[in-house]
Structures are given as structure tokens and as C-alpha cells.
PDB file of N, CA and C in Angstrom:
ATOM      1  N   UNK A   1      40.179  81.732 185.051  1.00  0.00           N
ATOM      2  CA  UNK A   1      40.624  80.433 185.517  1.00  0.00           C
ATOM      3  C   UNK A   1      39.442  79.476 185.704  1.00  0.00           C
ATOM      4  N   UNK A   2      38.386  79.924 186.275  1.00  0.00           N
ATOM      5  CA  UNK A   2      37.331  79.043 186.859  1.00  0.00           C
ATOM      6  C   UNK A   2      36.451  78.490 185.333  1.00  0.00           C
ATOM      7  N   UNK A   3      36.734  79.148 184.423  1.00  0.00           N
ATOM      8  CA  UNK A   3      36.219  78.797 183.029  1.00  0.00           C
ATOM      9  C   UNK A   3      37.010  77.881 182.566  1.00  0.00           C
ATOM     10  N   UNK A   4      38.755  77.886 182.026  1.00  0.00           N
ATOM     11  CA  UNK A   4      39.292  77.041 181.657  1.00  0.00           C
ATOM     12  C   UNK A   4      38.910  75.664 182.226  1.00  0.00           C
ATOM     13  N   UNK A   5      39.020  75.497 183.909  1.00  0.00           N
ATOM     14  CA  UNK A   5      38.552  74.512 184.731  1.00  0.00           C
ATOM     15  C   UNK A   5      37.585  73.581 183.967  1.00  0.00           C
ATOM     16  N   UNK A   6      36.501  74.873 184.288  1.00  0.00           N
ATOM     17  CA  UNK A   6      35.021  74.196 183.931  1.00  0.00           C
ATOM     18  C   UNK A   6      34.931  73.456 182.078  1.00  0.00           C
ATOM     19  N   UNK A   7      35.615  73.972 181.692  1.00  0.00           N
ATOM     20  CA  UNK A   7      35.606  73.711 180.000  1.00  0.00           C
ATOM     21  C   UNK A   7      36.394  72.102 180.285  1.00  0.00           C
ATOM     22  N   UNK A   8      37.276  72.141 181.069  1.00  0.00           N
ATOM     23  CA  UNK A   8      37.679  71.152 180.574  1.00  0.00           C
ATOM     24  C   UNK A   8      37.092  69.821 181.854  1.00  0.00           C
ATOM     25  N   UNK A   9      36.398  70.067 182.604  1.00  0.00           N
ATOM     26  CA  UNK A   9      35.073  68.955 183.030  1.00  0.00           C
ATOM     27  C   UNK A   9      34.814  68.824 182.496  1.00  0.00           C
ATOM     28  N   UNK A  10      34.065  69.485 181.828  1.00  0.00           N
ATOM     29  CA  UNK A  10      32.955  69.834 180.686  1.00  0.00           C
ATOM     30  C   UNK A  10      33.257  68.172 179.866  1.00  0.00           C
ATOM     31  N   UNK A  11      34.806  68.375 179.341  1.00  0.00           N
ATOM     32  CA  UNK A  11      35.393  67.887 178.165  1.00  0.00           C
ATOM     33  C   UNK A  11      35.321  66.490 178.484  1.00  0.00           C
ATOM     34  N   UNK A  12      35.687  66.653 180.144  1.00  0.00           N
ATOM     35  CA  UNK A  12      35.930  65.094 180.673  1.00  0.00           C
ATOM     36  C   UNK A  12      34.649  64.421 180.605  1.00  0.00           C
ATOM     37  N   UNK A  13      33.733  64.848 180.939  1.00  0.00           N
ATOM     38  CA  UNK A  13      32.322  64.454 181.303  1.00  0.00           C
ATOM     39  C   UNK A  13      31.720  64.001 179.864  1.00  0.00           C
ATOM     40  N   UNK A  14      32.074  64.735 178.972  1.00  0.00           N
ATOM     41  CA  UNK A  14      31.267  64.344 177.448  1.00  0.00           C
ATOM     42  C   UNK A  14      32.285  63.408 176.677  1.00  0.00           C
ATOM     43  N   UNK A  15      33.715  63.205 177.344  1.00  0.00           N
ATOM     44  CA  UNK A  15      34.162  62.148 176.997  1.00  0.00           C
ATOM     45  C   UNK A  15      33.728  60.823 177.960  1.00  0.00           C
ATOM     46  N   UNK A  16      33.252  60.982 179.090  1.00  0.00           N
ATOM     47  CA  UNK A  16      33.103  59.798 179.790  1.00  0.00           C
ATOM     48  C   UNK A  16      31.861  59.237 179.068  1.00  0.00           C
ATOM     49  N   UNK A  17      30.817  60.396 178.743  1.00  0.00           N
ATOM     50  CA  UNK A  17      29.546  59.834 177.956  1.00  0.00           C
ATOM     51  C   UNK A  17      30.033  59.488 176.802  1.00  0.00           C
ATOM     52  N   UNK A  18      30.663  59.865 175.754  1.00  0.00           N
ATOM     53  CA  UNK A  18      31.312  59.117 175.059  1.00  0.00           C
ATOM     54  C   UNK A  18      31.651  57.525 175.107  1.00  0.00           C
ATOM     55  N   UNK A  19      32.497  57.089 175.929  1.00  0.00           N
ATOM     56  CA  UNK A  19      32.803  56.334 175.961  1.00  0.00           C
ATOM     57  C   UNK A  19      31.728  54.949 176.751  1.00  0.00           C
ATOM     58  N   UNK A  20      30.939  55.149 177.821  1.00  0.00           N
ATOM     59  CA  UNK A  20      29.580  55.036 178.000  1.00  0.00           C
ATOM     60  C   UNK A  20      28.725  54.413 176.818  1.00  0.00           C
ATOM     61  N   UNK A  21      28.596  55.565 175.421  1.00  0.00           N
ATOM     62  CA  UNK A  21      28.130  55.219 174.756  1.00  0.00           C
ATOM     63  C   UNK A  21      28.437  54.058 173.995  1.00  0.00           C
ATOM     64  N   UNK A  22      29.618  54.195 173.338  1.00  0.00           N
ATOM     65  CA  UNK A  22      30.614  53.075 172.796  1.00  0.00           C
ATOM     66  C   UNK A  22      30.564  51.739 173.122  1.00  0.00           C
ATOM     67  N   UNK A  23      30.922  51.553 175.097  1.00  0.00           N
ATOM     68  CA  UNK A  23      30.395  50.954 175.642  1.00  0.00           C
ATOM     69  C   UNK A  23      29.639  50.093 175.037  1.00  0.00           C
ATOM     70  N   UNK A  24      28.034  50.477 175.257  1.00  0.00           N
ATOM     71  CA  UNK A  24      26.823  50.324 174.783  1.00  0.00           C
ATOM     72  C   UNK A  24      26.649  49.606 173.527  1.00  0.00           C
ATOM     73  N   UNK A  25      27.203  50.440 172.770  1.00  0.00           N
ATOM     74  CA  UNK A  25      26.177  50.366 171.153  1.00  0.00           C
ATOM     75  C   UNK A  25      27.684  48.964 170.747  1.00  0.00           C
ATOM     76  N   UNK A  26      28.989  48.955 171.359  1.00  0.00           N
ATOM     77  CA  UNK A  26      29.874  48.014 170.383  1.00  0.00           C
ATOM     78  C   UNK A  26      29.741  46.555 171.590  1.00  0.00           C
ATOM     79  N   UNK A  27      29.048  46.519 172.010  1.00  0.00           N
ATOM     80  CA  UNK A  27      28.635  45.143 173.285  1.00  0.00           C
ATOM     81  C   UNK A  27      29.074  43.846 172.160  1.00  0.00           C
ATOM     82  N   UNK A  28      29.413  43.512 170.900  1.00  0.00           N
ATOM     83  CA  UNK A  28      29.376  42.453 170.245  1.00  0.00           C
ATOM     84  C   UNK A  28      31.247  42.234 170.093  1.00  0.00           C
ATOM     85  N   UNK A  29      31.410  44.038 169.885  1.00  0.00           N
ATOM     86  CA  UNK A  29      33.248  43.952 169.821  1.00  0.00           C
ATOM     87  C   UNK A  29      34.038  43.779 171.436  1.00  0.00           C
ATOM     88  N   UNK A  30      34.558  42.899 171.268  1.00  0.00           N
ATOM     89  CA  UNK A  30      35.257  42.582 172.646  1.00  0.00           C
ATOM     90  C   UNK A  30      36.528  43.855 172.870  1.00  0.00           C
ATOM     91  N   UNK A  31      36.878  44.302 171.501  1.00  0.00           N
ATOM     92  CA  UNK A  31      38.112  45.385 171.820  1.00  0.00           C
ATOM     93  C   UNK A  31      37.840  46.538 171.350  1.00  0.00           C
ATOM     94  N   UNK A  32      36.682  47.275 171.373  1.00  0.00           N
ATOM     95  CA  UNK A  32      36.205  48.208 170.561  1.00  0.00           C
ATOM     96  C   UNK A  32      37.009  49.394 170.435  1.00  0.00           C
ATOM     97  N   UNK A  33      37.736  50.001 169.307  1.00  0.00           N
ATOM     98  CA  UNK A  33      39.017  51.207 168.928  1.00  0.00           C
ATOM     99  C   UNK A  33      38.232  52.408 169.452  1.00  0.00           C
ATOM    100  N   UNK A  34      37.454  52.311 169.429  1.00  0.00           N
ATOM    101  CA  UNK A  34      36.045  53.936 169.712  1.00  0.00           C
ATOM    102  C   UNK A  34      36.380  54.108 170.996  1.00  0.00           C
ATOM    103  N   UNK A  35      35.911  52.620 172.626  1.00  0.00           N
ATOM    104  CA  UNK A  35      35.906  52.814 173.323  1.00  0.00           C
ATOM    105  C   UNK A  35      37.263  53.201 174.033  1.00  0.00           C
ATOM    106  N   UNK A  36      37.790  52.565 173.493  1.00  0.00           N
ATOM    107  CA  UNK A  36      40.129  52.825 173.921  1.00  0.00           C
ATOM    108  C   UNK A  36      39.899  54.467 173.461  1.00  0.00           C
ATOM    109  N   UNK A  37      39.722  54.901 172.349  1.00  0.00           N
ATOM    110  CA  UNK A  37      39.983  56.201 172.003  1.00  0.00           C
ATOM    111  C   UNK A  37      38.969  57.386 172.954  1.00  0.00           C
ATOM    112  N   UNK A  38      37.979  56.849 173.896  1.00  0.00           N
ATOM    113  CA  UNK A  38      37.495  57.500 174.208  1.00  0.00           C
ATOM    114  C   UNK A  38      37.929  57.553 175.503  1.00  0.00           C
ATOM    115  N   UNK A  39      38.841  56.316 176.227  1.00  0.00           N
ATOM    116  CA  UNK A  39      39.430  56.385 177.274  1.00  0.00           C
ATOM    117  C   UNK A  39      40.485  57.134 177.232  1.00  0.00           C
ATOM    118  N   UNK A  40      41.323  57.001 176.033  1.00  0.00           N
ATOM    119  CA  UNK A  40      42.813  57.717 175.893  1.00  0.00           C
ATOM    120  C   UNK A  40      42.507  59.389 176.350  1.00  0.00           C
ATOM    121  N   UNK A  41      41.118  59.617 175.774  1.00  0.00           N
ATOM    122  CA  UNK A  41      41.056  61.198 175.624  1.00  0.00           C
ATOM    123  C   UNK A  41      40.724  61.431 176.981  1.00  0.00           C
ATOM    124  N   UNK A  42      39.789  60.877 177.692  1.00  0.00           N
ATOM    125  CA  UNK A  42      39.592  61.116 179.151  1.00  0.00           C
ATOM    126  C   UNK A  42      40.852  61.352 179.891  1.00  0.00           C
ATOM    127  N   UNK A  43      41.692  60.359 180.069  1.00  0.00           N
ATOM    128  CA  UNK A  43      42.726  60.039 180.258  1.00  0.00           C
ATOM    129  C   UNK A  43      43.653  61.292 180.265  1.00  0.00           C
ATOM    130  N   UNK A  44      43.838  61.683 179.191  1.00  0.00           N
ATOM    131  CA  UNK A  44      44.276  62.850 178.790  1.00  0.00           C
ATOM    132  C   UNK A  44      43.802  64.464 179.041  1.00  0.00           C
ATOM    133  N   UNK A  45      42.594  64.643 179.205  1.00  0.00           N
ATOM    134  CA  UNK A  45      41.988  65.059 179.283  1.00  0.00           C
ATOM    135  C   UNK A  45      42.354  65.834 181.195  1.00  0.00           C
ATOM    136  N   UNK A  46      41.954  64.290 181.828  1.00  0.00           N
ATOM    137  CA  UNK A  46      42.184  64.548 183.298  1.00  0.00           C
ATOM    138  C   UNK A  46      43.547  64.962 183.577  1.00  0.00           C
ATOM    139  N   UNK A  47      44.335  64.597 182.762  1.00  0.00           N
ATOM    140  CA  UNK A  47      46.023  64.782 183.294  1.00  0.00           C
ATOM    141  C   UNK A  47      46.454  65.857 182.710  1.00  0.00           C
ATOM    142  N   UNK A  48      45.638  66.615 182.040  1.00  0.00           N
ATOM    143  CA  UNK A  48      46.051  67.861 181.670  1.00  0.00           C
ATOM    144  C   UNK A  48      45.250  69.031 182.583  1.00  0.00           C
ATOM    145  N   UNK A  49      43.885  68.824 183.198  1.00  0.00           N
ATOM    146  CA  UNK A  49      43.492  69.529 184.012  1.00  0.00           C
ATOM    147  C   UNK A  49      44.043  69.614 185.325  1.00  0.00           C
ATOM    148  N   UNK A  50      44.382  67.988 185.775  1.00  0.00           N
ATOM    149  CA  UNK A  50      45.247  68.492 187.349  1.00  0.00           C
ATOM    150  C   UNK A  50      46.452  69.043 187.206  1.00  0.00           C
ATOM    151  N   UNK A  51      47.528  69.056 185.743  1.00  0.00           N
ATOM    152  CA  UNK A  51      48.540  69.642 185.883  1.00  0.00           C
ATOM    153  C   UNK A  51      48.159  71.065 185.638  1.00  0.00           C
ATOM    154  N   UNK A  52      47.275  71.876 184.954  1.00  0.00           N
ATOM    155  CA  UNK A  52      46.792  72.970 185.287  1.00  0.00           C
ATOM    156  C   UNK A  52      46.415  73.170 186.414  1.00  0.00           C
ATOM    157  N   UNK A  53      45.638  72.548 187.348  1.00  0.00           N
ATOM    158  CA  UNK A  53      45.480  72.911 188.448  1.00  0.00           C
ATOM    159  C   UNK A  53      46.910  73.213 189.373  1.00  0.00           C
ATOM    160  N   UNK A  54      47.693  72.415 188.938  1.00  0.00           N
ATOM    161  CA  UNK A  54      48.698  72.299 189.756  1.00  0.00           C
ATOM    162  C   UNK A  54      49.733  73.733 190.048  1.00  0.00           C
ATOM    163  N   UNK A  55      49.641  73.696 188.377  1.00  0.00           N
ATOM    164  CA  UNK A  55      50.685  75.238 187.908  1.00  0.00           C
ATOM    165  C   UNK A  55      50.093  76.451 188.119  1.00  0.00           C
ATOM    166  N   UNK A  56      48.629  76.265 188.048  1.00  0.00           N
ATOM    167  CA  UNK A  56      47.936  77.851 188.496  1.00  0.00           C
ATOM    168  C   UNK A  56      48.245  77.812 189.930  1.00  0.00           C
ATOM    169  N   UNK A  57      47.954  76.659 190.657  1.00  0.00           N
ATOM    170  CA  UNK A  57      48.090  76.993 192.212  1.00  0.00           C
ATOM    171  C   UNK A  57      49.603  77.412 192.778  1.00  0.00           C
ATOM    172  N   UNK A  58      50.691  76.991 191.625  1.00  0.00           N
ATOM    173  CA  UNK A  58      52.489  76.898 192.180  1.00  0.00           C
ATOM    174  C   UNK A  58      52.698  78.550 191.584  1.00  0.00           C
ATOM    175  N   UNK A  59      52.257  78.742 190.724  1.00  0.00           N
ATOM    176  CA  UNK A  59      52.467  80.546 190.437  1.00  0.00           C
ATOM    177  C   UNK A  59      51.462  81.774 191.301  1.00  0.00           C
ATOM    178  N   UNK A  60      50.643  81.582 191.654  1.00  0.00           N
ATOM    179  CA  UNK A  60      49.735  81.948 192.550  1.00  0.00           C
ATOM    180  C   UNK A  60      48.229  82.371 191.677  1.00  0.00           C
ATOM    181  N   UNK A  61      47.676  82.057 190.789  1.00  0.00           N
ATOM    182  CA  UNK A  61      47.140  82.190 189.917  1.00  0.00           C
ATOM    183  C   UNK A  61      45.343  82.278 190.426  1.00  0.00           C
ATOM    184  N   UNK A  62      45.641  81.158 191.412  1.00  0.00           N
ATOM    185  CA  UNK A  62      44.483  80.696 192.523  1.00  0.00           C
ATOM    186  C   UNK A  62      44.912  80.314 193.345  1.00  0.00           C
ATOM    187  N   UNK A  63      43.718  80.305 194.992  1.00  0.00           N
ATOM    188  CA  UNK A  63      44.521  80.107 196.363  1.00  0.00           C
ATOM    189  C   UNK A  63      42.961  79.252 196.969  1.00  0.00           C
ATOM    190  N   UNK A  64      43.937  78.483 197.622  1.00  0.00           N
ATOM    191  CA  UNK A  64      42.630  77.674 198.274  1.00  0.00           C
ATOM    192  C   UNK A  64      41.704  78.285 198.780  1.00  0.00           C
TER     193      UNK A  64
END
């Protein structure tokens, strides 16, 4: 469990630099598709880890 977790920080974190980057380097594009796609995945990303968190904790999987 504590691996799946961590993999998917992991995922969030190198999408936030991702998007960070994008950020950065498209400063001339006012709507940059890179930076949206790098939010969508965060986005996604996070809402799939707290609903894992959620379901490991409702089956007993992990305990506070």
C-alpha cells in the first residue's frame, strides 16, 4: 500500500513540475494545451489517489 501511495505522489509531483515547466518555457502562449494537459493529469492524478486512499481505509486495508 505505502508504495502504490508513494508512486502516485511521485506522479503528482513530476506532473506539478511538468506543468511548472510549461508554465515557463510557453510565457508568450496565453492558453498553452501542454500546460491544461498537465493540469488535467494532476488533477486526475490527485482524485484518483484520495479515492484510493479512501477505499483502502473503508475495507480495512490501512488504519490510522
Amino acid at each position: 500500500m505505502k508504495l502504490i501511495v508513494l508512486l502516485l505522489l511521485a506522479a503528482v509531483f513530476v506532473s506539478l513540475g511538468s506543468g511548472l515547466y510549461f508554465l515557463v518555457k510557453d510565457r508568450d502562449k496565453p492558453h498553452s494545451p501542454r500546460l491544461l494537459t498537465a493540469l488535467k493529469i494532476r488533477v486526475t492524478l490527485s482524485i484518483v489517489l484520495i479515492l484510493f486512499l479512501v477505499i483502502s481505509y473503508t475495507l480495512g486495508f490501512i488504519h490510522p
